[in-house]
Protein backbone atom coordinates (compact mmCIF):
# COMPACT_ATOMS: atom_id res chain seq x y z
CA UNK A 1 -1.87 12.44 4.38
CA UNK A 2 -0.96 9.20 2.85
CA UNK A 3 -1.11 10.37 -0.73
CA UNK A 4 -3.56 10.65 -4.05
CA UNK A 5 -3.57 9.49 -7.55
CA UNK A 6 -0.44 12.30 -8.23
CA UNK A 7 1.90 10.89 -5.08
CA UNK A 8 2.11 9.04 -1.84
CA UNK A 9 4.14 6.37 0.32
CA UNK A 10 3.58 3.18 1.79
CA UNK A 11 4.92 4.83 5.01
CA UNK A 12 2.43 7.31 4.74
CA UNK A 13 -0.53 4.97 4.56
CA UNK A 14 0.56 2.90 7.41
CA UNK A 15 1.12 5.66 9.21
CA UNK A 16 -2.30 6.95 9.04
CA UNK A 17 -3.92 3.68 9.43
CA UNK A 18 -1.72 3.50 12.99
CA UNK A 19 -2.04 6.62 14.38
CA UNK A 20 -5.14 8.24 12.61
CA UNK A 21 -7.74 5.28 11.41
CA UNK A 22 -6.56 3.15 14.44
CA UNK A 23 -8.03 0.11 11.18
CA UNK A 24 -7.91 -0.89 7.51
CA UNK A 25 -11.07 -2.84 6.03
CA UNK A 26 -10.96 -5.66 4.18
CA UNK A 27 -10.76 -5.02 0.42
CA UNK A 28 -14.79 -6.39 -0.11
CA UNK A 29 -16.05 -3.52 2.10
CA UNK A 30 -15.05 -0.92 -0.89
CA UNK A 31 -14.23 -1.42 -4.10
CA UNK A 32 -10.98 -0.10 -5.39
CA UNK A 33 -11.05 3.15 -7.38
CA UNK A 34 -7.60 4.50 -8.59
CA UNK A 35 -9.31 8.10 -7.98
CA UNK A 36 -8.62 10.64 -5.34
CA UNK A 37 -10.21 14.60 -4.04
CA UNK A 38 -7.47 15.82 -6.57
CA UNK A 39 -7.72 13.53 -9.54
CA UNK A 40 -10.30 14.82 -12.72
CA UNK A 41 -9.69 11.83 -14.87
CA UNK A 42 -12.16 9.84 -16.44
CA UNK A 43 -14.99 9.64 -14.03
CA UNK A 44 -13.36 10.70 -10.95
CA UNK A 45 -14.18 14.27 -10.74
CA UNK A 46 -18.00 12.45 -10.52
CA UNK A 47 -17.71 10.38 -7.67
CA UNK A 48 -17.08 11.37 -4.20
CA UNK A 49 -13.60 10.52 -2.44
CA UNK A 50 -13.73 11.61 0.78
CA UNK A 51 -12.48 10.59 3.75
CA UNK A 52 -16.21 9.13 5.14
CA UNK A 53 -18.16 6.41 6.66
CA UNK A 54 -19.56 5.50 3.73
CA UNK A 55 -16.74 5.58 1.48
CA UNK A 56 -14.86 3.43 4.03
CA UNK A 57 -17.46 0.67 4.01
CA UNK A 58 -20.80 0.51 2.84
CA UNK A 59 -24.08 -1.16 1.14
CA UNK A 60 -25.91 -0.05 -1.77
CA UNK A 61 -29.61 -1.05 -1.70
CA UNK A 62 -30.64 -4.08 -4.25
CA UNK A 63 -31.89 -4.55 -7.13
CA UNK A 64 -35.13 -5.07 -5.92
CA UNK A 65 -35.67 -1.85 -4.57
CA UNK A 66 -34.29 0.33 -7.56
CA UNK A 67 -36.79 2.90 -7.53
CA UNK A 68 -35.18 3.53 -3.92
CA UNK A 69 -31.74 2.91 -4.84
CA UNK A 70 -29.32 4.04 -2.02
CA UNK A 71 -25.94 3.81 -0.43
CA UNK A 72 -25.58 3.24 3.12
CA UNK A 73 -22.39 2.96 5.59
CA UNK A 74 -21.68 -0.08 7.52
CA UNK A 75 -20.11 0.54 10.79
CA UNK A 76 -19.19 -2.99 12.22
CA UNK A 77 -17.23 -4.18 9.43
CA UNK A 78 -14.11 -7.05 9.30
CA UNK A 79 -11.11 -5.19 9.36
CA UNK A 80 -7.05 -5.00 10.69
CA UNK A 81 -5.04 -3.17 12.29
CA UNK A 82 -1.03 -2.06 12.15
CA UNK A 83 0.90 -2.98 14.97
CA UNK A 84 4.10 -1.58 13.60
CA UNK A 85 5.93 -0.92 10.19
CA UNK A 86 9.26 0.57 9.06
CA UNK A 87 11.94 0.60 6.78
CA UNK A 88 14.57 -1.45 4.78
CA UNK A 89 17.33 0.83 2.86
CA UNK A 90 20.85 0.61 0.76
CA UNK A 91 19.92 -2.21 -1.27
CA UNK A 92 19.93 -4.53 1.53
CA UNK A 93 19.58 -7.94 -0.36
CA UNK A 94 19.63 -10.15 3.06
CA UNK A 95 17.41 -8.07 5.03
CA UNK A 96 14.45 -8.00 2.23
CA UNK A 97 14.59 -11.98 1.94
CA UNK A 98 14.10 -12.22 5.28
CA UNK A 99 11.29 -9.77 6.36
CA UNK A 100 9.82 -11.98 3.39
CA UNK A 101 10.83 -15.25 4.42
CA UNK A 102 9.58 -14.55 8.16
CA UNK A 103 6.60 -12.25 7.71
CA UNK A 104 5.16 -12.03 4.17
CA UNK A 105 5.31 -9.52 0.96
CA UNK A 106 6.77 -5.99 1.74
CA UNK A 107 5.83 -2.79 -0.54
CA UNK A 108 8.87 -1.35 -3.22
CA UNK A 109 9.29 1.58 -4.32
CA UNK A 110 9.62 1.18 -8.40
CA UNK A 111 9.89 2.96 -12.02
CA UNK A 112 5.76 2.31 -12.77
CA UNK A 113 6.52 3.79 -16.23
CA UNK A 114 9.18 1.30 -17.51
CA UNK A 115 6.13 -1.34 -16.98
CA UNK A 116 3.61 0.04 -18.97
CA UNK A 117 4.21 -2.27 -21.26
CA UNK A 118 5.68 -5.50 -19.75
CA UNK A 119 4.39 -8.76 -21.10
CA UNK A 120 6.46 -11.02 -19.32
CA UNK A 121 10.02 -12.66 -18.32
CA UNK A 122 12.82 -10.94 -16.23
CA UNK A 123 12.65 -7.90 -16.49
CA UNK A 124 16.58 -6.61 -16.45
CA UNK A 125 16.99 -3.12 -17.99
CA UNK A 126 20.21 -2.34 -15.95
CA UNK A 127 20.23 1.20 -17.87
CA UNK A 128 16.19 1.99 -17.10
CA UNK A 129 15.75 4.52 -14.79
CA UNK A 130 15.26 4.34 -11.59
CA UNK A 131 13.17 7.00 -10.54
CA UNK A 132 10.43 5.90 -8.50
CA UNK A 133 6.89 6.75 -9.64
CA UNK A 134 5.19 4.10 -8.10
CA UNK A 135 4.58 0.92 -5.58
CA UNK A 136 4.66 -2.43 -5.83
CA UNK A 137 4.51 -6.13 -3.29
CA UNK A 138 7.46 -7.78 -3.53
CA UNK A 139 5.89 -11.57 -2.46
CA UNK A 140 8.74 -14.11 -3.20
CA UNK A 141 12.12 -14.25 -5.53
CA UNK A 142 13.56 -16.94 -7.66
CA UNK A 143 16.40 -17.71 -9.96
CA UNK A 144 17.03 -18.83 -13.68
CA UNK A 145 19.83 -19.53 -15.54
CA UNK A 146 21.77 -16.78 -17.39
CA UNK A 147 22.28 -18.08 -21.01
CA UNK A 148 24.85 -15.00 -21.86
CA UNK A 149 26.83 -15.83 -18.23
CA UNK A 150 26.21 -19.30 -17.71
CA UNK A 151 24.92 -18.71 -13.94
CA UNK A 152 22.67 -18.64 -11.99
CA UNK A 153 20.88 -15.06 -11.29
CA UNK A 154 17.99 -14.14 -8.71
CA UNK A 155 14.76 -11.96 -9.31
CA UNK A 156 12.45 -10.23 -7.43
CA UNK A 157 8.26 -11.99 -7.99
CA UNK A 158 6.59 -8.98 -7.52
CA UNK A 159 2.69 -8.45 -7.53
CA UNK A 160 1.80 -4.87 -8.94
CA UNK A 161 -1.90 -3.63 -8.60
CA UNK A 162 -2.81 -3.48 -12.20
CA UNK A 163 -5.34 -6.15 -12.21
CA UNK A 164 -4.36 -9.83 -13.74
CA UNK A 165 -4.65 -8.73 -17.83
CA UNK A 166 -1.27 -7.33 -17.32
CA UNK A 167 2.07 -9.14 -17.21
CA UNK A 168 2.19 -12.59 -16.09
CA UNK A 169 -1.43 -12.25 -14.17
CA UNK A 170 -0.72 -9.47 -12.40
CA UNK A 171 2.45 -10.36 -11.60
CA UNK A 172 5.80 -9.25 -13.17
CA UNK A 173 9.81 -10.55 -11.91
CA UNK A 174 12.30 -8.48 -11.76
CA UNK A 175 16.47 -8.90 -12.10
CA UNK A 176 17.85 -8.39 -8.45
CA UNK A 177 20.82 -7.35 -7.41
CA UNK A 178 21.04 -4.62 -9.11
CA UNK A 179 18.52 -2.18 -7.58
CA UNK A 180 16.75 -2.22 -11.42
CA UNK A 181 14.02 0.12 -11.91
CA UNK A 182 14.95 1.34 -8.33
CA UNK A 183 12.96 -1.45 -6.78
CA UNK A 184 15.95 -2.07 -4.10
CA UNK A 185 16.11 1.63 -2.50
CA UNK A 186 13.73 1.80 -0.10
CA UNK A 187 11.35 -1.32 1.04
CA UNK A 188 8.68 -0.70 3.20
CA UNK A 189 7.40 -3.88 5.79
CA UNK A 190 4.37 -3.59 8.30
CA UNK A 191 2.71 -5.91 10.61
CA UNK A 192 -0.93 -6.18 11.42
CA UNK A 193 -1.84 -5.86 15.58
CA UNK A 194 -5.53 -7.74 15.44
CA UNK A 195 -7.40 -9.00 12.91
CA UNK A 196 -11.24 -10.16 12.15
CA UNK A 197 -11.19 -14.07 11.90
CA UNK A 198 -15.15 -13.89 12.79
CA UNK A 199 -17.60 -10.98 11.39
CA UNK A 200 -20.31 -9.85 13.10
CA UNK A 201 -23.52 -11.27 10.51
CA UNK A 202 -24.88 -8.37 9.28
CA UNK A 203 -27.87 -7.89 7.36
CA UNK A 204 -27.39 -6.99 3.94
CA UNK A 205 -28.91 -3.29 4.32
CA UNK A 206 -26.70 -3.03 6.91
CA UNK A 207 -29.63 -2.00 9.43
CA UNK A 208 -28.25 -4.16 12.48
CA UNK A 209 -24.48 -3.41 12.18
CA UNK A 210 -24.22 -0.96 14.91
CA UNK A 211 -23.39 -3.79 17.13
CA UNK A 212 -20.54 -4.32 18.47
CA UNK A 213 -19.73 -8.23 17.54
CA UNK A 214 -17.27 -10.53 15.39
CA UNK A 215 -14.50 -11.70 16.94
CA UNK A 216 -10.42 -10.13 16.05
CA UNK A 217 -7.48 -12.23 16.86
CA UNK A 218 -3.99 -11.37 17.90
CA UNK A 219 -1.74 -11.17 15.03
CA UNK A 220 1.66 -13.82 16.50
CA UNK A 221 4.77 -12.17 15.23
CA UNK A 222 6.32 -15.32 13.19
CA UNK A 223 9.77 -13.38 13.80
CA UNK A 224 9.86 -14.23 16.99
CA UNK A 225 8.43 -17.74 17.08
CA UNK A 226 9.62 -19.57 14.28
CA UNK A 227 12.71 -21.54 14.70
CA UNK A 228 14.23 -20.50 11.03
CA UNK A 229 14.96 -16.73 12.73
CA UNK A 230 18.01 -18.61 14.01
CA UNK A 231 19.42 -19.37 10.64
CA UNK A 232 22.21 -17.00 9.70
CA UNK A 233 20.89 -14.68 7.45
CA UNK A 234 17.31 -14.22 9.61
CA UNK A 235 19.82 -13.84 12.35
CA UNK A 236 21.86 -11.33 10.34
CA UNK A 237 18.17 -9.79 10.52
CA UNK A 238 17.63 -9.62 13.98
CA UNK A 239 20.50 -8.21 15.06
CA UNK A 240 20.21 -4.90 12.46
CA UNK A 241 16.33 -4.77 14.05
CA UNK A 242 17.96 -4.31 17.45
């Protein structure tokens, strides 16, 4: 529903954590696999990737016990939830620097391809394509000095999901402005409902984690509470929210 290794959307995957999972876990209850049910690469077509207690949090027995060696699923886990998400579109500059500025890194769509081999800098292929194959955080933007214009230009700081060998730590920039590699047509923002500040301790087999415990906290909207929403381009924001 949200997508596999050959497609998906950051819509879709909010949308299923909303309506369908009700939760996300945090990332240390599973590690991340770039497999899916549909992917035969490598050592996917192996491993089990179903949808599944177990593969949404779990325990493996340690090594102490190897001649017993099992995985078990944890059901009282830290986790969060999605109180709402949406949409920014037409390459609209003031509206992405502010769901940043307020709330926090949004998801991009972006040419994934045209980064295979970054190493570092701006990246500012105006003539790359722009076809979408892939998504990416945008966390932040800054600006350098153009030595062929003599002024000042902007880029995106974007944090791709590669793992920190590539680019600048796992990080790349990217020239704004001018919607390169596509990363300007369609932004994706979300906000979390509740949230686990406390877990419930659970043993490391995972034998007493049918409890219901830990304590989740309300997630406080910094949109509405933080006096910057009243500067003009966060106000600019508001009003196109409705």
């Amino acid at each position: 529903m949200a997508g596999s290794c050959h497609g998906g959307s950051a819509t879709g995957t909010y949308e299923f954590i909303h309506t369908h999972s009700g939760f996300i876990p945090y990332d240390t209850c599973q590690q991340y696999l770039a497999c899916s049910s549909d992917s035969d690469h490598g050592f996917c077509a192996d491993i089990d990737t179903s949808c599944s207690p177990v593969n949404t949090c779990r325990t493996c027995t340690s090594f102490l016990a190897v001649l017993d060696f099992k995985c078990e699923a944890i059901h009282q886990f830290p986790n969060a939830t999605i109180a709402e998400y949406g949409t920014i579109k037409d390459h609209d500059i003031h509206a992405i620097k502010a769901e940043i500025f307020a709330r926090g890194p949004v998801a991009a769509d972006v040419n994934g391809y045209a980064l295979h081999n970054y190493t570092g800098g701006i990246y500012d292929d105006a003539e790359a394509s722009k076809k979408t194959t892939h998504i990416v955080s945008i966390v932040g933007w800054g600006s350098y000095n153009n030595g062929t214009q003599q002024q000042q230009q902007q880029y995106w700081i974007v944090r791709n999901s590669w793992g920190q060998y590539w680019g600048e730590m796992g990080f790349c920039r990217i020239l704004m402005g001018s919607d390169v590699l596509g990363i300007e047509k369609r932004i994706v923002w979300a906000t979390p409902g509740t949230f686990t500040e406390t877990n419930f301790p659970c043993y490391s087999n995972g034998k007493n984690c049918q409890e219901i415990g830990g304590v989740q906290k309300e997630y406080v909207d910094p949109f509405h509470t933080i006096q910057t929403v009243l500067q003009p381009r966060l106000a600019k924001y508001r009003r196109r929210r409705g």
